[in-house]
C-alpha atoms as a PDB file:
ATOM      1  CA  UNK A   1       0.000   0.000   0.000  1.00  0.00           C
ATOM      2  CA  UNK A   2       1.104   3.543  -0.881  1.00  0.00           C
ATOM      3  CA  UNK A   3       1.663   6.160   1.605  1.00  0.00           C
ATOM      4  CA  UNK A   4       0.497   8.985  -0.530  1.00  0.00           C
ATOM      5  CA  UNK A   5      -3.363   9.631  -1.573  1.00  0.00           C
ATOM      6  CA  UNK A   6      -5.073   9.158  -4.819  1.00  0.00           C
ATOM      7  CA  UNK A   7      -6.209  11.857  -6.528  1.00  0.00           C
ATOM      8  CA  UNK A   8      -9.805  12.387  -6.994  1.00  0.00           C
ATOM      9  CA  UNK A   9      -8.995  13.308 -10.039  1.00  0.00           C
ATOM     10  CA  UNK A  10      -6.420  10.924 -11.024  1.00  0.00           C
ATOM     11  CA  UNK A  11      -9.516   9.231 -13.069  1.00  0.00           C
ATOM     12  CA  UNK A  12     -10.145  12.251 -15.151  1.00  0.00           C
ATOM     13  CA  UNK A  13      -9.110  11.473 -19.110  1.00  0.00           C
ATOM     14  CA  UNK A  14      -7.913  14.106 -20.640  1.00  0.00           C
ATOM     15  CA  UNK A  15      -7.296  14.833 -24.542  1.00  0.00           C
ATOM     16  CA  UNK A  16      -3.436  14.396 -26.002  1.00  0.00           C
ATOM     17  CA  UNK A  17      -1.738  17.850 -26.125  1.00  0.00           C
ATOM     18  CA  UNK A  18      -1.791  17.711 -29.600  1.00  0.00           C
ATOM     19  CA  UNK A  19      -5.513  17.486 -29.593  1.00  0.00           C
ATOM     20  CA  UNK A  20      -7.504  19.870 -31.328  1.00  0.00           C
ATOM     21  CA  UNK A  21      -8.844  22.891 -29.469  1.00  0.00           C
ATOM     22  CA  UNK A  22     -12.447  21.848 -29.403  1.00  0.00           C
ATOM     23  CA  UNK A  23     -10.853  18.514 -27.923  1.00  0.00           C
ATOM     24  CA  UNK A  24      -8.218  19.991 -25.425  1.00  0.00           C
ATOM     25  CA  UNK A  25      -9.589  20.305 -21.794  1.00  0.00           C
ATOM     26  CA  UNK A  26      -8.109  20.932 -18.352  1.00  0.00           C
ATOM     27  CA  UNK A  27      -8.078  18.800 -15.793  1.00  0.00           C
ATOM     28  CA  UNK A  28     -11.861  19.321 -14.367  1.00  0.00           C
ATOM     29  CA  UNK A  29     -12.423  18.910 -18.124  1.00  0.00           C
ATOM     30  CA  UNK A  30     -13.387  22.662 -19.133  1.00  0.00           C
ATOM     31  CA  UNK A  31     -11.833  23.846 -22.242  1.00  0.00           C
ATOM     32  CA  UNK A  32      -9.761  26.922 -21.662  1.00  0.00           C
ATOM     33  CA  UNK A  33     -11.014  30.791 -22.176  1.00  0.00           C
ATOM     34  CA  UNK A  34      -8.960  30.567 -25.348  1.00  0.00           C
ATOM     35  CA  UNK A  35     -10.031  27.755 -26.468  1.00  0.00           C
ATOM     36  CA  UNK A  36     -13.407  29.530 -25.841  1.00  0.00           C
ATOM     37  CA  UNK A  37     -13.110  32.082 -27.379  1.00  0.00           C
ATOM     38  CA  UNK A  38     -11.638  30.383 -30.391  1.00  0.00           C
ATOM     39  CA  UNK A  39     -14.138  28.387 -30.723  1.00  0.00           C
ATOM     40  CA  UNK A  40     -17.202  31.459 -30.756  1.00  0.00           C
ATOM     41  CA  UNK A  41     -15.446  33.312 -33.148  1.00  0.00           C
ATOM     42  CA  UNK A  42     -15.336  30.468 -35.387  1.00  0.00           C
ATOM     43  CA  UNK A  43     -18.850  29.776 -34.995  1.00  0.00           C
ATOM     44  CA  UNK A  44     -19.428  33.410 -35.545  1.00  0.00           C
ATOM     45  CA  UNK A  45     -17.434  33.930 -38.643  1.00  0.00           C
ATOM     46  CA  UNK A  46     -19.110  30.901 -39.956  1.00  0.00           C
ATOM     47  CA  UNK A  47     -22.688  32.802 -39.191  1.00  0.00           C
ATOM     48  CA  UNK A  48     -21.146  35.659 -41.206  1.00  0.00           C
ATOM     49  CA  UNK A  49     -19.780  33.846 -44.383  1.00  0.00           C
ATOM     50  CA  UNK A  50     -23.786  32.048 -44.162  1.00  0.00           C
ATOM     51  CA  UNK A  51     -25.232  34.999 -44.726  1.00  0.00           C
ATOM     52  CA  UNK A  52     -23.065  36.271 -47.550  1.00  0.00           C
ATOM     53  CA  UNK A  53     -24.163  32.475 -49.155  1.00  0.00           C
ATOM     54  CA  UNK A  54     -20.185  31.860 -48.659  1.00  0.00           C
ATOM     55  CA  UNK A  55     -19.372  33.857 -51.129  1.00  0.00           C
ATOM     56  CA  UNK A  56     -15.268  33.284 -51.490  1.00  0.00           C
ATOM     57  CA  UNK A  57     -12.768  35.866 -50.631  1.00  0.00           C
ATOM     58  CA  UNK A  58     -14.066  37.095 -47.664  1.00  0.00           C
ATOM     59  CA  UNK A  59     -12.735  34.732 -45.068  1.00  0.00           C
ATOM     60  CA  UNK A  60     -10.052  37.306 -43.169  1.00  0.00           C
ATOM     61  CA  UNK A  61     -13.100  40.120 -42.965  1.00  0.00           C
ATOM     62  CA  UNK A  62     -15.459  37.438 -41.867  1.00  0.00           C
ATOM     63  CA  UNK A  63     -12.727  36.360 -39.041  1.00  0.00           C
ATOM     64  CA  UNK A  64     -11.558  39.837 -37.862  1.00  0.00           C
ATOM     65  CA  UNK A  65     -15.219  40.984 -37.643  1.00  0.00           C
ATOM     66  CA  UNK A  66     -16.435  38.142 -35.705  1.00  0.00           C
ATOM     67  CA  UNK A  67     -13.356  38.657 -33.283  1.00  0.00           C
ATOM     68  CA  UNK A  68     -14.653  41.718 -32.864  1.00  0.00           C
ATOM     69  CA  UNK A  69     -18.042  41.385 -31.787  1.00  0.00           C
ATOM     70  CA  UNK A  70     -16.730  38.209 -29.918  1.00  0.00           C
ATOM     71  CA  UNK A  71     -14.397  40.365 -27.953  1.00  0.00           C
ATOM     72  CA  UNK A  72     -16.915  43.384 -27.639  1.00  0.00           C
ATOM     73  CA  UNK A  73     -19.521  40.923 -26.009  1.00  0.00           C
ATOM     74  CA  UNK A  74     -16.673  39.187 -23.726  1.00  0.00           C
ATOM     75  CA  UNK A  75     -15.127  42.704 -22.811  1.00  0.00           C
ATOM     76  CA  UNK A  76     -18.156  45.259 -22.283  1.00  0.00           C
ATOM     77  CA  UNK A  77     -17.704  48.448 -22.706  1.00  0.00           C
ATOM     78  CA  UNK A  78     -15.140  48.223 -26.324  1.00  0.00           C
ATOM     79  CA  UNK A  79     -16.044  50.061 -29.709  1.00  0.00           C
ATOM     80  CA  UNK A  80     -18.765  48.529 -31.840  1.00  0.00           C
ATOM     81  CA  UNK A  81     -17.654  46.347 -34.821  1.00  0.00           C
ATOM     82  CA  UNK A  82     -17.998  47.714 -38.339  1.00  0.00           C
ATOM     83  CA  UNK A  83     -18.443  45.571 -40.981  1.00  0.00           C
ATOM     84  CA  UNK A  84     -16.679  47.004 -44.362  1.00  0.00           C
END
């Protein structure tokens, strides 16, 4: 028998480093505010390039402007976004 204590959560799994973000977690398995926030402004931009009907060539705008308004509802009180 071992002196030192398990762990509760020595049984937690958690994804391989080299995991994608959406698949990365920490240990209480919670993906990081990064990861987060990665992960919204992806969705975002993706809501953006949906309504355009995807039209190609406008994949840094739709990115940079859904950062934005990602950032501006995570940090209250920043400029407005302006789409171009």
């Amino acid at each position: 028998m071992s002196n030192q204590a398990e762990s509760p959560l020595s049984n937690v799994k958690r994804a391989p480093a080299t995991a994608a973000p959406e698949q990365r977690s920490n240990v209480a398995g919670v993906r990081s505010a990064a990861d987060q926030r990665q992960v919204m402004i992806a969705e975002a931009a993706y809501y953006l390039a949906l309504q355009r009907k995807f039209e190609p060539g406008h994949e840094v705008e739709d990115w940079l402007l859904a950062e934005s308004q990602i950032d501006r509802v995570v940090t209250p009180g920043s400029p407005p976004a302006k789409r171009q």
